[in-house]
N, C-alpha and C. Protein backbone atom coordinates (compact mmCIF):
# COMPACT_ATOMS: atom_id res chain seq x y z
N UNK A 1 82.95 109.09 30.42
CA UNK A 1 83.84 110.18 30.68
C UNK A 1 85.13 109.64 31.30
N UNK A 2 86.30 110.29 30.98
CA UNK A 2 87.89 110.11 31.22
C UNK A 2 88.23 111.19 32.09
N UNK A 3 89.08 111.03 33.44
CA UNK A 3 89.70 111.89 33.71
C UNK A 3 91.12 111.72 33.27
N UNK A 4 91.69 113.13 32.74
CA UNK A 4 93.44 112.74 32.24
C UNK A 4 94.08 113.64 33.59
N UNK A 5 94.88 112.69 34.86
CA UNK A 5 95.24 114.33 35.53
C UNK A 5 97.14 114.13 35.33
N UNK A 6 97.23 115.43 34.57
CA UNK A 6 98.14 115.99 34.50
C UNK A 6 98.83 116.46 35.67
N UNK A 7 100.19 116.02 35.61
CA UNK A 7 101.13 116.50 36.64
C UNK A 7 101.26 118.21 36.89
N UNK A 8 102.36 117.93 37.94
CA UNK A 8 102.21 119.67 38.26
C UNK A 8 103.57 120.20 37.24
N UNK A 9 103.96 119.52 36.44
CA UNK A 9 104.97 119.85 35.37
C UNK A 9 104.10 120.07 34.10
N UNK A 10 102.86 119.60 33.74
CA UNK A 10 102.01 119.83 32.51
C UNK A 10 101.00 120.61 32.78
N UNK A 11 100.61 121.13 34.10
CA UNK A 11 99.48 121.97 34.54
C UNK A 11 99.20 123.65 34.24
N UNK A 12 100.28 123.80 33.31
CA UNK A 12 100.31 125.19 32.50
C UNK A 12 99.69 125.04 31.13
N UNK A 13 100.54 123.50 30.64
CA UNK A 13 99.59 123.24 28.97
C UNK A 13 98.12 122.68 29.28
N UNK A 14 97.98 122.10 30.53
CA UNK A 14 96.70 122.01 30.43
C UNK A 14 95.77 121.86 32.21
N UNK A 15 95.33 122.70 31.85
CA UNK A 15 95.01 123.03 32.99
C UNK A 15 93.60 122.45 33.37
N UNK A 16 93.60 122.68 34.66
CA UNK A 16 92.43 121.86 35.32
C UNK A 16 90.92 122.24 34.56
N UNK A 17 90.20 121.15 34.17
CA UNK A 17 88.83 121.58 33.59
C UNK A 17 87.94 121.91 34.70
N UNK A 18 86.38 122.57 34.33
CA UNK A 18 86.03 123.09 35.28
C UNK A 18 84.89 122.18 36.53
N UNK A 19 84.67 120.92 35.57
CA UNK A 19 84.48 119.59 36.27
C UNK A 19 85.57 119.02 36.71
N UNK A 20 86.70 119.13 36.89
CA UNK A 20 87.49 118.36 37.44
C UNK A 20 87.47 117.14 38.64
N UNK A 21 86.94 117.93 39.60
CA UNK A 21 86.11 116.74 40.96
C UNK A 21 85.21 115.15 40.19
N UNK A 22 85.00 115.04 39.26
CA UNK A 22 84.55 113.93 38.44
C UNK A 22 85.25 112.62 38.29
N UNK A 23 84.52 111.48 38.19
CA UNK A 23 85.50 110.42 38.00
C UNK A 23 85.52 109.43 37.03
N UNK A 24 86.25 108.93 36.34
CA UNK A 24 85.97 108.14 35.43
C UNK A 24 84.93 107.23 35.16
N UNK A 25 84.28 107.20 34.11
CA UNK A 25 83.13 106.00 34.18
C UNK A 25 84.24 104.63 33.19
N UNK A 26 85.42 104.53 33.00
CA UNK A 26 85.95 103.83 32.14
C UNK A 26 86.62 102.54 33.01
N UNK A 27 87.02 101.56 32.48
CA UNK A 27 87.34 99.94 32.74
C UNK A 27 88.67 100.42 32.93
N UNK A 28 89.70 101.23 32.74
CA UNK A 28 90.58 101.75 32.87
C UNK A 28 90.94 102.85 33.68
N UNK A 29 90.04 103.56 34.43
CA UNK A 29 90.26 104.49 35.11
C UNK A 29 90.91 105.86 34.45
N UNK A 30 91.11 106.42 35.16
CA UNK A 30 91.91 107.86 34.66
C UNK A 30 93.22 107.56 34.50
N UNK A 31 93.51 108.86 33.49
CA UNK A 31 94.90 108.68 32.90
C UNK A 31 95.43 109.54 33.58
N UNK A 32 96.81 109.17 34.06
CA UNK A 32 97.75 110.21 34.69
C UNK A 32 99.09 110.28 33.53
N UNK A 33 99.65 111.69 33.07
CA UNK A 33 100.38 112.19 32.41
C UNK A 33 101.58 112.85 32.73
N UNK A 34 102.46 112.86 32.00
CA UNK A 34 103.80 113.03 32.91
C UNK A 34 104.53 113.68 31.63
N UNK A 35 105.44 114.46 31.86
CA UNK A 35 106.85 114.85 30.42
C UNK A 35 107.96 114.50 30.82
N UNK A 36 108.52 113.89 30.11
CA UNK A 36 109.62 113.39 30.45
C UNK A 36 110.47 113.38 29.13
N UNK A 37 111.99 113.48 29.63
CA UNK A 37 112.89 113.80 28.29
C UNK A 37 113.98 112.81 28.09
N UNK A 38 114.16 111.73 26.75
CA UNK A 38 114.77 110.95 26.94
C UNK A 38 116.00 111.46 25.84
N UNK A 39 116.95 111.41 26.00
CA UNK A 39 118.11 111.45 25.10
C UNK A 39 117.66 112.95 24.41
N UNK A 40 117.70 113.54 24.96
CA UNK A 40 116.68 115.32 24.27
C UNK A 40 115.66 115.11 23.53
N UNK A 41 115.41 114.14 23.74
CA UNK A 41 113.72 114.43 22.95
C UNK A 41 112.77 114.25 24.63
N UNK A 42 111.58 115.10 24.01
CA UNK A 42 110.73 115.00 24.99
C UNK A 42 109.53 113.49 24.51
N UNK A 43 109.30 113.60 25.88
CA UNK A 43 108.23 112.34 25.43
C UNK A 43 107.10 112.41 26.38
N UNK A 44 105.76 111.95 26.28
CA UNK A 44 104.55 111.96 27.46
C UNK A 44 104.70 110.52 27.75
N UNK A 45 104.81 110.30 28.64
CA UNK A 45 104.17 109.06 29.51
C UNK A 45 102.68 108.87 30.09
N UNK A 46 101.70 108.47 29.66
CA UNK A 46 100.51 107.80 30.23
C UNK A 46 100.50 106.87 30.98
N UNK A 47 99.62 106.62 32.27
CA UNK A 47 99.69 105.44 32.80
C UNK A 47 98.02 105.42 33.38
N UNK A 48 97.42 104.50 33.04
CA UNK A 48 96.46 103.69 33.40
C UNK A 48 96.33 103.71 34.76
N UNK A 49 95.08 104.45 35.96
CA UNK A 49 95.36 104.56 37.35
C UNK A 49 94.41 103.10 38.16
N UNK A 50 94.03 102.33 36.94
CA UNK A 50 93.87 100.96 37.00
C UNK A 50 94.59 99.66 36.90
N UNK A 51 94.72 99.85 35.93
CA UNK A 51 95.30 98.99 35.22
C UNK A 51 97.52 98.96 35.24
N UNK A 52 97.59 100.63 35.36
CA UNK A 52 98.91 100.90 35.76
C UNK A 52 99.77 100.44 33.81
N UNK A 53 98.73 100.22 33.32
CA UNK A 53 99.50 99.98 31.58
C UNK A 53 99.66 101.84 30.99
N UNK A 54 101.09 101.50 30.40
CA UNK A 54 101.48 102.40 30.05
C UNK A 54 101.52 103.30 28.45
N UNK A 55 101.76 104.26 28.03
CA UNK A 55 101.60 104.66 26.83
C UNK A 55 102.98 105.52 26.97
N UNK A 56 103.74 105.61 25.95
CA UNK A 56 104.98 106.37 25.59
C UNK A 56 104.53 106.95 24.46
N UNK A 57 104.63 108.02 24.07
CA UNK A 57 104.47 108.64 22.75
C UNK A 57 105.33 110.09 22.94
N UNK A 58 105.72 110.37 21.64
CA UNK A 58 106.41 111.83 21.66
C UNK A 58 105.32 113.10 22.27
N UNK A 59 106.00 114.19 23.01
CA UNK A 59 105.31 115.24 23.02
C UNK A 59 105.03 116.46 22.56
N UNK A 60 104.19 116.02 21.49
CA UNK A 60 103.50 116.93 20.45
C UNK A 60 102.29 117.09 20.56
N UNK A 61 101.92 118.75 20.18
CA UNK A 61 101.15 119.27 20.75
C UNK A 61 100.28 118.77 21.28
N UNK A 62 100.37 118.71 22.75
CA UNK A 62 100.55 118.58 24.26
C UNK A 62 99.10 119.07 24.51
N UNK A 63 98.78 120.69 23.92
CA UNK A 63 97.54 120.90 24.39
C UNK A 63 96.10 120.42 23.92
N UNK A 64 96.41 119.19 22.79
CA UNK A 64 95.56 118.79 21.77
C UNK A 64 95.25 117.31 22.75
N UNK A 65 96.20 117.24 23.90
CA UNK A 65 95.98 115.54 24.22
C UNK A 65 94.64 115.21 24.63
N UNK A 66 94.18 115.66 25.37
CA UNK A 66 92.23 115.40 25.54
C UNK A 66 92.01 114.91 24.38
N UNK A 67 92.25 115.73 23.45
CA UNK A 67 91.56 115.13 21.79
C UNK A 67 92.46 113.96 21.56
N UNK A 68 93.13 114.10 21.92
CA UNK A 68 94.28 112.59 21.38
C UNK A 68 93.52 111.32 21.92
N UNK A 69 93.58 111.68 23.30
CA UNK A 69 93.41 110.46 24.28
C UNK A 69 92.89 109.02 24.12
N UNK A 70 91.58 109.50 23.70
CA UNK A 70 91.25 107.74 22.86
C UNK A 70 91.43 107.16 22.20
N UNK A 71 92.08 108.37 21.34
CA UNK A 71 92.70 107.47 19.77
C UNK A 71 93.84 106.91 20.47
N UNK A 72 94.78 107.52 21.37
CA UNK A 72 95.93 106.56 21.50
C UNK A 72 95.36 105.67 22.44
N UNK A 73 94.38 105.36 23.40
CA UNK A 73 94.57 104.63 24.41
C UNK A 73 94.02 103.33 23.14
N UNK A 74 93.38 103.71 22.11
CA UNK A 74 92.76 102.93 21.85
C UNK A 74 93.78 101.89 20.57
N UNK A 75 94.89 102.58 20.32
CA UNK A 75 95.80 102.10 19.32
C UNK A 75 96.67 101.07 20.43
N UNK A 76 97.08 101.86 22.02
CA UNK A 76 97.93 100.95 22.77
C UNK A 76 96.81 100.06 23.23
N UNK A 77 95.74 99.94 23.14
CA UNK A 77 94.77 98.13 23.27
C UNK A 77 94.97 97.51 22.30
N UNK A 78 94.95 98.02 21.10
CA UNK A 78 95.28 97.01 19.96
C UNK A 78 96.09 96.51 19.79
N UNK A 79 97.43 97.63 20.41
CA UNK A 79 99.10 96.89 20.42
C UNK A 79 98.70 95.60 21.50
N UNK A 80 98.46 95.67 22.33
CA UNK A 80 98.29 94.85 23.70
C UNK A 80 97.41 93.59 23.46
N UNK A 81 96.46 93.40 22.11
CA UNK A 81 95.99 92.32 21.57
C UNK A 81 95.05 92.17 21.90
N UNK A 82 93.72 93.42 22.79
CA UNK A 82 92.30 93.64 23.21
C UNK A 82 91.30 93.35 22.33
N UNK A 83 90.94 92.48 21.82
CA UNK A 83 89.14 92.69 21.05
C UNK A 83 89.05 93.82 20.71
N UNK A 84 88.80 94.07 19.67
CA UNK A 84 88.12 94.90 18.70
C UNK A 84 86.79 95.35 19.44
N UNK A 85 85.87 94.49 19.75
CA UNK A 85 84.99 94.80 20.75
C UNK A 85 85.22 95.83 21.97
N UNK A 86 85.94 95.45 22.87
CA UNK A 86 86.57 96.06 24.07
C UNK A 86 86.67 97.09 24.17
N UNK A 87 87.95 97.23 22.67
CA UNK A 87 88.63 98.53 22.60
C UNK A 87 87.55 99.60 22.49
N UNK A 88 87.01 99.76 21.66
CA UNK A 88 85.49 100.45 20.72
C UNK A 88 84.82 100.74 22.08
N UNK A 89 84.61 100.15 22.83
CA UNK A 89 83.77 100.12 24.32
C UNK A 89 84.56 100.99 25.08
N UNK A 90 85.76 100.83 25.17
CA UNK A 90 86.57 102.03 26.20
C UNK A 90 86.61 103.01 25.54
N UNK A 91 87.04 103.05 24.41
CA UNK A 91 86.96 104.55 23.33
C UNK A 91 86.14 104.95 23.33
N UNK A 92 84.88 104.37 23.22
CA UNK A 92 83.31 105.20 23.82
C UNK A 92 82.99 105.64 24.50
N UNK A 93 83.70 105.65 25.92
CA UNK A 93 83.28 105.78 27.44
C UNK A 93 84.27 107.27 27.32
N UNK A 94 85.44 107.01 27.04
CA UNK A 94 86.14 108.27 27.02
C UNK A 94 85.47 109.51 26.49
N UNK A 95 84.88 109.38 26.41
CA UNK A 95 83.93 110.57 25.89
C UNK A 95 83.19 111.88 26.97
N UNK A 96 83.18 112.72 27.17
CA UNK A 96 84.25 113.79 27.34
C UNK A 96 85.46 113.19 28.25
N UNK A 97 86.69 114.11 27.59
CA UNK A 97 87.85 114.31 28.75
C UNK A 97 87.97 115.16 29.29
N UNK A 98 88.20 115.11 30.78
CA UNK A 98 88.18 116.29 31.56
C UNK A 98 89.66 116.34 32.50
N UNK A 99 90.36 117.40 31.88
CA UNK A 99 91.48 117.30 33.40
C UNK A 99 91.76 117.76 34.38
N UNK A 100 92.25 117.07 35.16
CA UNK A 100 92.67 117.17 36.52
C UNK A 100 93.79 117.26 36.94
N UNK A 101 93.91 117.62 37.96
CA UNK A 101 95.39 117.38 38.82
C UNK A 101 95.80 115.73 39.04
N UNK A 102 96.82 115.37 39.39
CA UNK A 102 96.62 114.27 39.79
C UNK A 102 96.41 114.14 41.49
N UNK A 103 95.60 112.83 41.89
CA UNK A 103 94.90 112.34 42.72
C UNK A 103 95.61 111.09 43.59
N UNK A 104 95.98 110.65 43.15
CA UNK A 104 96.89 109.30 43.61
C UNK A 104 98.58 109.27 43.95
N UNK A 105 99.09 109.47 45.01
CA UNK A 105 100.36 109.17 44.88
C UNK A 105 100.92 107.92 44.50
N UNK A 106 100.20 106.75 44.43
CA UNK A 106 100.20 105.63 44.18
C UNK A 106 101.00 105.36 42.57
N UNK A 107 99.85 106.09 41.88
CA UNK A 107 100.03 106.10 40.43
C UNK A 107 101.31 106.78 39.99
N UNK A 108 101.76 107.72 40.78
CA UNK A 108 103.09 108.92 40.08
C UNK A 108 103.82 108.25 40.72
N UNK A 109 104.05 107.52 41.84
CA UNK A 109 104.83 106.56 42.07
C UNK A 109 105.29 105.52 40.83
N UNK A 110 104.33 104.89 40.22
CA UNK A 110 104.41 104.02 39.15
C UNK A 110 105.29 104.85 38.21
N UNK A 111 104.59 105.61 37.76
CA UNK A 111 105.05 106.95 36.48
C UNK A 111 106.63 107.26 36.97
N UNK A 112 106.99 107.28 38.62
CA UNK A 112 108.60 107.66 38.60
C UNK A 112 108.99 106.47 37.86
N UNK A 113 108.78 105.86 38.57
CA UNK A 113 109.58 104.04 38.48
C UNK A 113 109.45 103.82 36.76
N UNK A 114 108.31 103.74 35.95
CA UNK A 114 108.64 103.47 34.45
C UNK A 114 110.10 105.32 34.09
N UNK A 115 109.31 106.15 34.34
CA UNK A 115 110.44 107.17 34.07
C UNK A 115 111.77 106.44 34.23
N UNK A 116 112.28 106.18 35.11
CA UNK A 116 113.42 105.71 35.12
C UNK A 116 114.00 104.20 34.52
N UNK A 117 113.24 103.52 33.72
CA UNK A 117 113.65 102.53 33.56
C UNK A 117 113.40 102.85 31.62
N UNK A 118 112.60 103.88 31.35
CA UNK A 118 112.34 104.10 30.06
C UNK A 118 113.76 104.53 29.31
N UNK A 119 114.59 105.14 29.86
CA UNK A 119 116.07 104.96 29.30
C UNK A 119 116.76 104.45 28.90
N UNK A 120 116.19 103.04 29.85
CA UNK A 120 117.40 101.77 29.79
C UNK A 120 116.49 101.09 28.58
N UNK A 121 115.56 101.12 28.12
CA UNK A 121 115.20 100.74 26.67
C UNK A 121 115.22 101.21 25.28
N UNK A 122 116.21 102.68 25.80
CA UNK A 122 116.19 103.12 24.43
C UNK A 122 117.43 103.49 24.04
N UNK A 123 118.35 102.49 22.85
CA UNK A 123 119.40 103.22 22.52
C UNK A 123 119.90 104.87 22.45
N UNK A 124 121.23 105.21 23.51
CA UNK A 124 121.60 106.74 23.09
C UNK A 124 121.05 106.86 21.69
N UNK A 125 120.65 108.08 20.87
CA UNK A 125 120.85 107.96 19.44
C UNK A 125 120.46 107.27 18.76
N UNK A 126 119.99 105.76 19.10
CA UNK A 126 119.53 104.65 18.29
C UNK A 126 117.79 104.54 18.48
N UNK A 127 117.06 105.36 18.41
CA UNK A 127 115.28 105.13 18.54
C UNK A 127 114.87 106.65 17.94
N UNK A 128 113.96 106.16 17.98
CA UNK A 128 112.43 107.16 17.17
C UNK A 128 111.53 106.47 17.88
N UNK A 129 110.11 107.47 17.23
CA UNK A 129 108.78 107.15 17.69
C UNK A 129 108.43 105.54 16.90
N UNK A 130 109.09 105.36 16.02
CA UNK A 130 108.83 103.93 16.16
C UNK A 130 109.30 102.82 17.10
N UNK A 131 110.26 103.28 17.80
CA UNK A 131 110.70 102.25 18.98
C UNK A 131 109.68 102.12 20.46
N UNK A 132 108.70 103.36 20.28
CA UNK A 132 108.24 103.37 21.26
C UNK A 132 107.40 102.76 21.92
N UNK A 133 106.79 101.39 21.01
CA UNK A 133 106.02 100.46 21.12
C UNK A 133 106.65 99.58 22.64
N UNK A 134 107.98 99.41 21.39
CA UNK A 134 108.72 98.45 22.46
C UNK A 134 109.20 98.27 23.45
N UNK A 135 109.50 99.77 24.25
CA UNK A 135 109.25 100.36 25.67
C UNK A 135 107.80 99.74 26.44
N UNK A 136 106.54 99.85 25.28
CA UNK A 136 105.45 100.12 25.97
C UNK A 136 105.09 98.39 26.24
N UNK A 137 105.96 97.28 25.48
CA UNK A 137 106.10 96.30 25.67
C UNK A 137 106.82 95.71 27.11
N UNK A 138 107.91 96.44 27.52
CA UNK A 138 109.01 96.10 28.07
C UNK A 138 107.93 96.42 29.60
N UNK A 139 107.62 97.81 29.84
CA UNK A 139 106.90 98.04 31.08
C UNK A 139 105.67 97.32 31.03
N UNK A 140 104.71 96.95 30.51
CA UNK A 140 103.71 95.88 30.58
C UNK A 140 103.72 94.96 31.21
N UNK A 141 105.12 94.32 30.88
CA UNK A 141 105.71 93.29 31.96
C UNK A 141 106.15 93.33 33.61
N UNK A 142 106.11 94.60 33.52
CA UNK A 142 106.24 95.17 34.90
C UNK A 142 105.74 94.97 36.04
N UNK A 143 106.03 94.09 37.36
CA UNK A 143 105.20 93.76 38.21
C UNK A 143 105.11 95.48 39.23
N UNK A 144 104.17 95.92 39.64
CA UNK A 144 103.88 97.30 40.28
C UNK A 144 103.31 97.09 41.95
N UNK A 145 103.40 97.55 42.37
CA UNK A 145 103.23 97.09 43.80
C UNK A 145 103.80 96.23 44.80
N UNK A 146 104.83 95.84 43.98
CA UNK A 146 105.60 94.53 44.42
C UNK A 146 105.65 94.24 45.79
N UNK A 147 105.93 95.19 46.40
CA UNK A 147 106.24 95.63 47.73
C UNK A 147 105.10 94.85 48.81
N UNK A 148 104.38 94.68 48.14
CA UNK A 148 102.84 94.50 49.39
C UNK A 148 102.66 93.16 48.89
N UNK A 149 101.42 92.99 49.62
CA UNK A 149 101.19 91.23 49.63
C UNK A 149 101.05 90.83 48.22
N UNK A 150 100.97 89.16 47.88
CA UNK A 150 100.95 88.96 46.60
C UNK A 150 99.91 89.37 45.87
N UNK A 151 98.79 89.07 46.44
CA UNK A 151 97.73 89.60 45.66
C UNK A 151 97.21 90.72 45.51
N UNK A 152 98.35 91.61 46.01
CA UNK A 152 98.38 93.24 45.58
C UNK A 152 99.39 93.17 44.32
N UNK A 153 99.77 92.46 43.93
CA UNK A 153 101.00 92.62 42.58
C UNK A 153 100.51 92.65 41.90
N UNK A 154 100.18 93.53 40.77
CA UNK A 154 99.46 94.40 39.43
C UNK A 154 100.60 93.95 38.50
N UNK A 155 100.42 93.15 37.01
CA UNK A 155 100.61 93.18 35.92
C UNK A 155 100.29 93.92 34.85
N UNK A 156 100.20 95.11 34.54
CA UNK A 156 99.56 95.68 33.76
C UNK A 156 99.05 94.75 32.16
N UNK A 157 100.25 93.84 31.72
CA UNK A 157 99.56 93.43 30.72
C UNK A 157 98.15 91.84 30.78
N UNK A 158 98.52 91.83 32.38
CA UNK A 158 97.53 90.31 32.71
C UNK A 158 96.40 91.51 33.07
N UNK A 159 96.05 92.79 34.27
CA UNK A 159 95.19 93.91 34.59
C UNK A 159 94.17 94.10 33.58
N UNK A 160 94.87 94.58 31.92
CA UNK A 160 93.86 95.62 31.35
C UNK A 160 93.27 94.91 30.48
N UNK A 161 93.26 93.12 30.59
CA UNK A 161 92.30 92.38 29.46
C UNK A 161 91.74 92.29 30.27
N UNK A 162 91.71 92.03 32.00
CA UNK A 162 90.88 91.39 33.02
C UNK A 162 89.99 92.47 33.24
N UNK A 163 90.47 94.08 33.45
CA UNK A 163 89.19 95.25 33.58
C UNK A 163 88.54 95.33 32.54
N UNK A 164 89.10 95.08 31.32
CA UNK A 164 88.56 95.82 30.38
C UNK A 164 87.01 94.47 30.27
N UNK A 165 87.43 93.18 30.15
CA UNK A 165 86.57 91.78 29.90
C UNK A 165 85.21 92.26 30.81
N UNK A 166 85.75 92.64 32.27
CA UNK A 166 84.67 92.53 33.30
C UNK A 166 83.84 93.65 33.44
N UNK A 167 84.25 94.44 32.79
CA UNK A 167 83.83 96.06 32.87
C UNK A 167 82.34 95.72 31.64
N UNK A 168 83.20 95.12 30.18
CA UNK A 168 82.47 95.78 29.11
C UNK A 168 81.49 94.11 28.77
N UNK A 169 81.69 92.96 29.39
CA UNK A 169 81.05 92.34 29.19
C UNK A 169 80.19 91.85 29.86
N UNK A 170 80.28 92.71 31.16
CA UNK A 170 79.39 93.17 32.35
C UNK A 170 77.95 93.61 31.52
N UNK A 171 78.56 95.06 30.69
CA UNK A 171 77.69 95.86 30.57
C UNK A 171 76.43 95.29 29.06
């Protein structure tokens, strides 16, 4: 099971499930969700409350994302170069999604900070949903926590081979 918790800007399209108090059983933790509008298009931001790896995708129908959820988390592991194995293993676990509010100021902290830097990767006028990979490239690289000691500094793209390895080859 996945928790997705939706901000207090998406908490009308999708509102709290009635398990909500629940917590992820996934190598990735819960997904926190965000809307955000770049150059007038709208877009969702995902972020990993583990791992802190991100997902950009357009926002279309919004109230279908539970159903979305694994298929994309499971397309941005493949972008990210995860085992075939792995991926299949987290996409399995996601199984039900349940949402929530969000839980972490930690994480929407993260979610401001890519918000604001997701601009500066996308030509005025010059992108589509095919550019959106390359955003999801650019923040990967992202050191998150910077602020605190070193071995609090989160890579999201060094993070989600290391949870995902120890999680599913644990099991």
């Amino acid at each position: 099971m996945v928790v997705l918790r939706a901000t207090q800007k998406l908490a009308k399209v999708l509102p709290p499930s009635a398990d909500a108090a629940a917590e992820s059983d996934t190598a990735l933790g819960d997904w926190y969700v965000n809307r955000l509008i770049v150059d007038r298009q709208p877009l969702l931001l995902l972020v990993s409350a583990r791992s802190l790896l991100a997902i950009v995708t357009p926002a279309r129908e919004v109230r279908e994302l539970p159903k979305r959820l694994p298929s994309l988390v499971a397309a941005r592991l493949k972008r990210l170069g995860i085992a075939g194995a792995l991926v299949a293993a987290e996409k399995a676990a996601m199984d039900p999604v349940v949402v929530a509010r969000t839980a972490d100021r930690s994480v929407v902290g993260i979610m401001v900070d890519y918000a604001k830097m997701i601009p500066d990767y996308l030509p005025v006028g010059g992108w589509d949903a095919t550019t959106l990979p390359f955003v999801e490239a650019k923040l990967e690289e992202n050191p998150c926590h910077a602020a605190g000691p070193a071995d609090s500094v989160i890579f999201p793209d060094k993070a989600t081979p290391s949870l995902l390895s120890s999680r599913w080859h644990a099991a």
